[in-house]
PDB file of N, CA and C in Angstrom:
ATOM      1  N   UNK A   1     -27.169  17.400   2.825  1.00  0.00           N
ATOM      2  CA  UNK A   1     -27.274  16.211   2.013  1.00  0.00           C
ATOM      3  C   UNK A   1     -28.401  15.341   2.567  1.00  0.00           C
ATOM      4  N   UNK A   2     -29.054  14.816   1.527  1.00  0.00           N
ATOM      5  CA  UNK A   2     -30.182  14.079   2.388  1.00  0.00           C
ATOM      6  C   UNK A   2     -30.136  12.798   2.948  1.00  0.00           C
ATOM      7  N   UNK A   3     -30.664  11.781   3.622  1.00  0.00           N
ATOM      8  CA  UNK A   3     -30.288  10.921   3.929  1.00  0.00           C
ATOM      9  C   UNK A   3     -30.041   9.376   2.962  1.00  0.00           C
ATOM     10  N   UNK A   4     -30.868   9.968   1.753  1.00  0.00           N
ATOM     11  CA  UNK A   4     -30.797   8.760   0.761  1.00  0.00           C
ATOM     12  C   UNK A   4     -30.226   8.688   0.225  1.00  0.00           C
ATOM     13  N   UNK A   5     -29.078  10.263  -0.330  1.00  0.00           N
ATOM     14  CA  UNK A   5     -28.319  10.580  -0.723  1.00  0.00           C
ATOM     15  C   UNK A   5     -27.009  10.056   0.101  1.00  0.00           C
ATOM     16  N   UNK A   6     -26.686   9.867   1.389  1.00  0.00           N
ATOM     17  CA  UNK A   6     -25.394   9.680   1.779  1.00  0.00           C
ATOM     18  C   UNK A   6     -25.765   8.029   2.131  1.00  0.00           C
ATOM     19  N   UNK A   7     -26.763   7.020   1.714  1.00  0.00           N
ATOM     20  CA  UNK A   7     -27.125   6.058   1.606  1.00  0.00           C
ATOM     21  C   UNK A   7     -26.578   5.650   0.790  1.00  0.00           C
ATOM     22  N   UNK A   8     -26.922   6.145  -0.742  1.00  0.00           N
ATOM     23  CA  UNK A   8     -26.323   6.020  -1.862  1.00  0.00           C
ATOM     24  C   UNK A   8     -24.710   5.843  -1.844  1.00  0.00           C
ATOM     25  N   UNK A   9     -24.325   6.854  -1.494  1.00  0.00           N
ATOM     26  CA  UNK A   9     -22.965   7.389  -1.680  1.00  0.00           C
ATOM     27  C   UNK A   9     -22.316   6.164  -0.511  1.00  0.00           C
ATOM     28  N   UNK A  10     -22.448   5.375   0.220  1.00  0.00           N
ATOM     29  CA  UNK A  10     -22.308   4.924   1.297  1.00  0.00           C
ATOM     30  C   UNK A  10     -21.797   3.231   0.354  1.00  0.00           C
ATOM     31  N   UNK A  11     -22.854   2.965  -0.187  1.00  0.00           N
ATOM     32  CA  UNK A  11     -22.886   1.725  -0.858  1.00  0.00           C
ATOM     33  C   UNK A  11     -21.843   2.140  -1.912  1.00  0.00           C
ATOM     34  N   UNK A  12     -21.369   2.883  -2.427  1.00  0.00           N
ATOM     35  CA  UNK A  12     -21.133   3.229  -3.644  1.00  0.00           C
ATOM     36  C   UNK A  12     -19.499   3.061  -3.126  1.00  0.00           C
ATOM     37  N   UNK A  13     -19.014   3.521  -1.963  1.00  0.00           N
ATOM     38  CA  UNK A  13     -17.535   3.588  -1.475  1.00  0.00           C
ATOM     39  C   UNK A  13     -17.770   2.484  -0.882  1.00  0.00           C
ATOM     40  N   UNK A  14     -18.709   1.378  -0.551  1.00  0.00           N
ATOM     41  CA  UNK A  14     -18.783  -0.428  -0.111  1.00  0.00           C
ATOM     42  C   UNK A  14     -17.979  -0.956  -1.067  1.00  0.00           C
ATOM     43  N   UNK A  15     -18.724  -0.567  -2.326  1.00  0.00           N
ATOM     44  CA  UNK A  15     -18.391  -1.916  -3.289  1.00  0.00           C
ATOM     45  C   UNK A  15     -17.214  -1.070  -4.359  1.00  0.00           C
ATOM     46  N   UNK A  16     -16.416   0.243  -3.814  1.00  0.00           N
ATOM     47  CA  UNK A  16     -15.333   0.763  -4.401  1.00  0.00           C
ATOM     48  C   UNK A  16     -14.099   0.212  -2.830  1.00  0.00           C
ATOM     49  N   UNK A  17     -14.625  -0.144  -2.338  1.00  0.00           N
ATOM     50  CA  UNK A  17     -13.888  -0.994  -1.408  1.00  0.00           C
ATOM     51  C   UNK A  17     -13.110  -2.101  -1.548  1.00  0.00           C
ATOM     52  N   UNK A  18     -13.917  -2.993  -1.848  1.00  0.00           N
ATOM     53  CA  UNK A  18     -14.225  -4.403  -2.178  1.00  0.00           C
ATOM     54  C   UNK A  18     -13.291  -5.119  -3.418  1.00  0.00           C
ATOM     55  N   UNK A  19     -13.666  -3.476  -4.074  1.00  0.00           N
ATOM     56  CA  UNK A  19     -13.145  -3.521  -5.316  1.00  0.00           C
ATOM     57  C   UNK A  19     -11.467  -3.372  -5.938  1.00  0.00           C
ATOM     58  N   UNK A  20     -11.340  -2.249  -4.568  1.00  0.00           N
ATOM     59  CA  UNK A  20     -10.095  -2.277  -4.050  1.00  0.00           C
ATOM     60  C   UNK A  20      -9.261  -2.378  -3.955  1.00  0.00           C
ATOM     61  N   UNK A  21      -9.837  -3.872  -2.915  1.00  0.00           N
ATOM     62  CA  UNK A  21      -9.036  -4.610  -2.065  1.00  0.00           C
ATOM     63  C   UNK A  21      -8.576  -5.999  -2.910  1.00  0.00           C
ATOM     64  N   UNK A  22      -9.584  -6.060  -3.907  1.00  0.00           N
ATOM     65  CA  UNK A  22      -9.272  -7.201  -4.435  1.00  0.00           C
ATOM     66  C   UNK A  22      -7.936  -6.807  -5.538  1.00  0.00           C
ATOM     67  N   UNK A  23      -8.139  -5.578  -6.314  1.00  0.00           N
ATOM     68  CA  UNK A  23      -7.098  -5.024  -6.727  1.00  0.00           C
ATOM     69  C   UNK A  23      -6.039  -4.955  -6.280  1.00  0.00           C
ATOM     70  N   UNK A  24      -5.817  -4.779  -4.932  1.00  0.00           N
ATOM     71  CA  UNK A  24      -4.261  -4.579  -4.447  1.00  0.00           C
ATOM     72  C   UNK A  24      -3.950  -6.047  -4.330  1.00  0.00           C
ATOM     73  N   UNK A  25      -5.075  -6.882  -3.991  1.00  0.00           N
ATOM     74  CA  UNK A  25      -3.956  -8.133  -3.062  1.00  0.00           C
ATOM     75  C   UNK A  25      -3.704  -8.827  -5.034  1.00  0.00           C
ATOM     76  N   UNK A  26      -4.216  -8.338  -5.989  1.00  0.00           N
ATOM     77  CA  UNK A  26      -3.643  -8.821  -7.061  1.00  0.00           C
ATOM     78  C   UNK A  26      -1.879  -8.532  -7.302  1.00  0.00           C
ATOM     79  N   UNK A  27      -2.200  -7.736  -7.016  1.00  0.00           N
ATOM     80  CA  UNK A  27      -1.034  -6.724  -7.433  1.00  0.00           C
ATOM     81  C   UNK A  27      -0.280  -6.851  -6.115  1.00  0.00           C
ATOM     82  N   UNK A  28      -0.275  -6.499  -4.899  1.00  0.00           N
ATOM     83  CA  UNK A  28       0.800  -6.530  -4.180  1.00  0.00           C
ATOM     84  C   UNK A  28       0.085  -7.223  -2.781  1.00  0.00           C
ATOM     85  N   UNK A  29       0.001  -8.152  -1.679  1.00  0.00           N
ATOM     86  CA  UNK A  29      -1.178  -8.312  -0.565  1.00  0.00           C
ATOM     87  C   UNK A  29      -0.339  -7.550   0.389  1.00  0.00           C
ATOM     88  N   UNK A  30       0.696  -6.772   0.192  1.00  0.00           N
ATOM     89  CA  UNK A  30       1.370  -6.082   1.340  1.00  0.00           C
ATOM     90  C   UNK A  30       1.835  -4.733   0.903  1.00  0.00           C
ATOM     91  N   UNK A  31       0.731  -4.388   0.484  1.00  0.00           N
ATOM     92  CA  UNK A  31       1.336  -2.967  -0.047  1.00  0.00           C
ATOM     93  C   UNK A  31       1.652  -2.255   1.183  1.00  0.00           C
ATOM     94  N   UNK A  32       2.383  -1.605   0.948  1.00  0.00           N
ATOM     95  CA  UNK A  32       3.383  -0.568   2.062  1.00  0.00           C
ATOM     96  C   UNK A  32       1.962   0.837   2.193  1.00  0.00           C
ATOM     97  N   UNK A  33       2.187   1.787   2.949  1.00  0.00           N
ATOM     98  CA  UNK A  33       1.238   2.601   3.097  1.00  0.00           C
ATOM     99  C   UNK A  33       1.588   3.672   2.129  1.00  0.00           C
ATOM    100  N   UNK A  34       3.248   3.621   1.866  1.00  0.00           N
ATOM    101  CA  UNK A  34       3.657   4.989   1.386  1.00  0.00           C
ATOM    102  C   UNK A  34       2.708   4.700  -0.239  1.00  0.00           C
ATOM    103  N   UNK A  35       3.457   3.458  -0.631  1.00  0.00           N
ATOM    104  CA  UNK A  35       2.713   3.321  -1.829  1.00  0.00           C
ATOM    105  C   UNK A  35       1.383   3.313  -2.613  1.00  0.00           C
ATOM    106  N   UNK A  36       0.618   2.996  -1.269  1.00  0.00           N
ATOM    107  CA  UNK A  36      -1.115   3.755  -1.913  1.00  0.00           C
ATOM    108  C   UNK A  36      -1.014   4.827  -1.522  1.00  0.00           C
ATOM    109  N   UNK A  37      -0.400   5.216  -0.585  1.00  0.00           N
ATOM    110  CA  UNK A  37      -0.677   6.650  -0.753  1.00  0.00           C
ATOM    111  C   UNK A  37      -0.619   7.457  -1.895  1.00  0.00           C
ATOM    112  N   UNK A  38       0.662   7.212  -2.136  1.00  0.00           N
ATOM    113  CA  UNK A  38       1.393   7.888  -3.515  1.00  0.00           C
ATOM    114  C   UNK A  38       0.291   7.675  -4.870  1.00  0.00           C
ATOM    115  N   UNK A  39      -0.113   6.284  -4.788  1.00  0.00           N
ATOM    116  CA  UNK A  39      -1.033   6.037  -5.834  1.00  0.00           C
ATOM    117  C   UNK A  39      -2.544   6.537  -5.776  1.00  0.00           C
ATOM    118  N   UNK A  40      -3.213   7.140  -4.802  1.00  0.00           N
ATOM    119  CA  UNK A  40      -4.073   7.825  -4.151  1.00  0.00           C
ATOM    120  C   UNK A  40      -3.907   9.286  -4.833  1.00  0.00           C
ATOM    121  N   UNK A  41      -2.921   9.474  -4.327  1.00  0.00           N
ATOM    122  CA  UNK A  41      -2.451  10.888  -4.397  1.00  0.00           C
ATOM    123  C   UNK A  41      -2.447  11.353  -6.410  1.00  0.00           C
ATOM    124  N   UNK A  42      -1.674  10.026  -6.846  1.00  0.00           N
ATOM    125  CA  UNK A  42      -1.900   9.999  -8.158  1.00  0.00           C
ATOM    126  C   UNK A  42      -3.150  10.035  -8.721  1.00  0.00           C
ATOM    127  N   UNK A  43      -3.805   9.283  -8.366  1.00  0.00           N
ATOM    128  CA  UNK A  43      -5.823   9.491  -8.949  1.00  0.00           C
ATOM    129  C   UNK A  43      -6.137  10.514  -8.514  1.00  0.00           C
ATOM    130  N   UNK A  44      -5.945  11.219  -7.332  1.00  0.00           N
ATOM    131  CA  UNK A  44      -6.674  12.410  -7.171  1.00  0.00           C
ATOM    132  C   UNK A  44      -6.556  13.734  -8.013  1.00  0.00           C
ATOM    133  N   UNK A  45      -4.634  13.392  -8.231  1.00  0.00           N
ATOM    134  CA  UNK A  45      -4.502  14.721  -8.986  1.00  0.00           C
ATOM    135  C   UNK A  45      -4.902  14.455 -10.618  1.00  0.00           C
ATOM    136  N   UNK A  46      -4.498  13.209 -11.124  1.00  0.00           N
ATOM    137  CA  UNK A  46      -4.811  13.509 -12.831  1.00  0.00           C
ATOM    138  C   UNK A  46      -6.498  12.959 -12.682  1.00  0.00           C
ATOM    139  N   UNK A  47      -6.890  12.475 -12.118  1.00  0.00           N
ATOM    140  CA  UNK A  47      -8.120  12.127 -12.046  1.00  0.00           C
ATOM    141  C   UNK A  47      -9.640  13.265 -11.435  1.00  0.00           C
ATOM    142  N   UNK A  48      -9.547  13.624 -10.485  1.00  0.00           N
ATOM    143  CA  UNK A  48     -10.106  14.619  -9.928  1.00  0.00           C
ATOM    144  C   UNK A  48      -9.551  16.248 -10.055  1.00  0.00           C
ATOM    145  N   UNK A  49      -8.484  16.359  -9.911  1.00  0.00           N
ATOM    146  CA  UNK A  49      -7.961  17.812  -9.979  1.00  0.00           C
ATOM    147  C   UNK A  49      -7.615  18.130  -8.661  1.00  0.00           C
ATOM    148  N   UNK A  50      -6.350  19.284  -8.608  1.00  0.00           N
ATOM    149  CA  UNK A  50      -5.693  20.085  -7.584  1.00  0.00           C
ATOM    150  C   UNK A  50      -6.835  20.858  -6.165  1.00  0.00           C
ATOM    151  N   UNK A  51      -8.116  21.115  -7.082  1.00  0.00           N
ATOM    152  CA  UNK A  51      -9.157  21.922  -6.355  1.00  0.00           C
ATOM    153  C   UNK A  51      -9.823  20.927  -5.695  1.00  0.00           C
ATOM    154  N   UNK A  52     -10.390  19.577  -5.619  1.00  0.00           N
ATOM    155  CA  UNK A  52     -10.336  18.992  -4.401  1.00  0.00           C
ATOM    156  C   UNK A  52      -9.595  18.035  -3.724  1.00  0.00           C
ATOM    157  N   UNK A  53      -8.770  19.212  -3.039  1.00  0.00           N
ATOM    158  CA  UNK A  53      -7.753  18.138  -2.366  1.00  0.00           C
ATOM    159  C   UNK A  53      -7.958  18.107  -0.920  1.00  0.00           C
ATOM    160  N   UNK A  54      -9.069  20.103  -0.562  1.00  0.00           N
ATOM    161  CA  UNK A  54      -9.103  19.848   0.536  1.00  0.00           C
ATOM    162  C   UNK A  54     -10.333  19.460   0.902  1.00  0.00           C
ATOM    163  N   UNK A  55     -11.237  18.998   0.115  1.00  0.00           N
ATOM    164  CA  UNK A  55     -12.588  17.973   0.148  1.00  0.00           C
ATOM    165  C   UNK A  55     -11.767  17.021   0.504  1.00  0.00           C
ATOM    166  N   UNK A  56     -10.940  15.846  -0.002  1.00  0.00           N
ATOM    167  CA  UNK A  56     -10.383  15.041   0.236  1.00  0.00           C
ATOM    168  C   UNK A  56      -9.862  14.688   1.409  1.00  0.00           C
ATOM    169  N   UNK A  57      -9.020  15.743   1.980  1.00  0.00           N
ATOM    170  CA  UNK A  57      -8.401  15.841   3.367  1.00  0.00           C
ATOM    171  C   UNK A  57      -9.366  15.924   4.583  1.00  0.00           C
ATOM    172  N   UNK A  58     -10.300  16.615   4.108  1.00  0.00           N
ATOM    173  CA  UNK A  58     -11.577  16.760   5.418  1.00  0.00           C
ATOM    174  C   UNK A  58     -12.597  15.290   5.155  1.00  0.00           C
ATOM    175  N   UNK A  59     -12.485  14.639   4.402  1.00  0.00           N
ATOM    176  CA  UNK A  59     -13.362  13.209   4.309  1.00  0.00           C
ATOM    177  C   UNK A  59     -12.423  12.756   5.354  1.00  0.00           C
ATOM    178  N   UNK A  60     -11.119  12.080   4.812  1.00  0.00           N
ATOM    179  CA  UNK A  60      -9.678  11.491   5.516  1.00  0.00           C
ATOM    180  C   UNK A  60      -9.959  11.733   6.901  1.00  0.00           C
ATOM    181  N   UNK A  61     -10.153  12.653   7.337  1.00  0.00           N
ATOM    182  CA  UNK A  61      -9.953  13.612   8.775  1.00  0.00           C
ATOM    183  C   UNK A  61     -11.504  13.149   9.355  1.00  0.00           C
ATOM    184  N   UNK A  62     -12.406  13.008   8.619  1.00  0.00           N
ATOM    185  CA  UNK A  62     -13.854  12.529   9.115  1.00  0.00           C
ATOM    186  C   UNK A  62     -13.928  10.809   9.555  1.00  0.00           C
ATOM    187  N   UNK A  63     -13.251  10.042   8.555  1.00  0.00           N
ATOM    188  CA  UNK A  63     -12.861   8.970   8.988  1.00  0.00           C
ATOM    189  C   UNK A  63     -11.653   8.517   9.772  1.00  0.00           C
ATOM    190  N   UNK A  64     -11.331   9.045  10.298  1.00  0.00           N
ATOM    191  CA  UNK A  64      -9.985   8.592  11.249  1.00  0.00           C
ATOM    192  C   UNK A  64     -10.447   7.593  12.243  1.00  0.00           C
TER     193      UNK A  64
END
C-alpha cells in the first residue's frame, strides 16, 4: 500500500471516529463494551459480509 494511500485511509477512520463518538454519547455516553461490540459485529455482517471478518480481526489485533 502506498504511503498516500494509508494517509488517506488514516484521515478517513479520524473523522469516522469523531463521528462516532459523537453518535454514541447521543445515544448512550456509557455504552457498555458488550454493546458496541454487538453493534460492530452487526455492521460488519449485514454491512460488509461474513468474508471479511478475518481482515477485521487482524486490523483489531494491529491496533491493540
Amino acid at each position: 500500500m502506498s504511503k498516500i494511500k494509508k494517509i488517506l485511509e488514516s484521515k478517513k477512520s479520524d473523522e469516522l471516529v469523531k463521528a462516532i463518538n459523537m453518535d454514541i454519547d447521543k445515544i448512550d455516553d456509557s455504552l457498555s463494551i458488550k454493546d458496541f461490540a454487538m453493534a460492530v459485529a452487526k455492521i460488519l455482517k449485514e454491512q460488509y459480509g461474513s468474508h471479511n471478518y478475518s481482515e477485521f480481526d487482524n486490523i483489531i489485533k494491529q491496533h491493540r
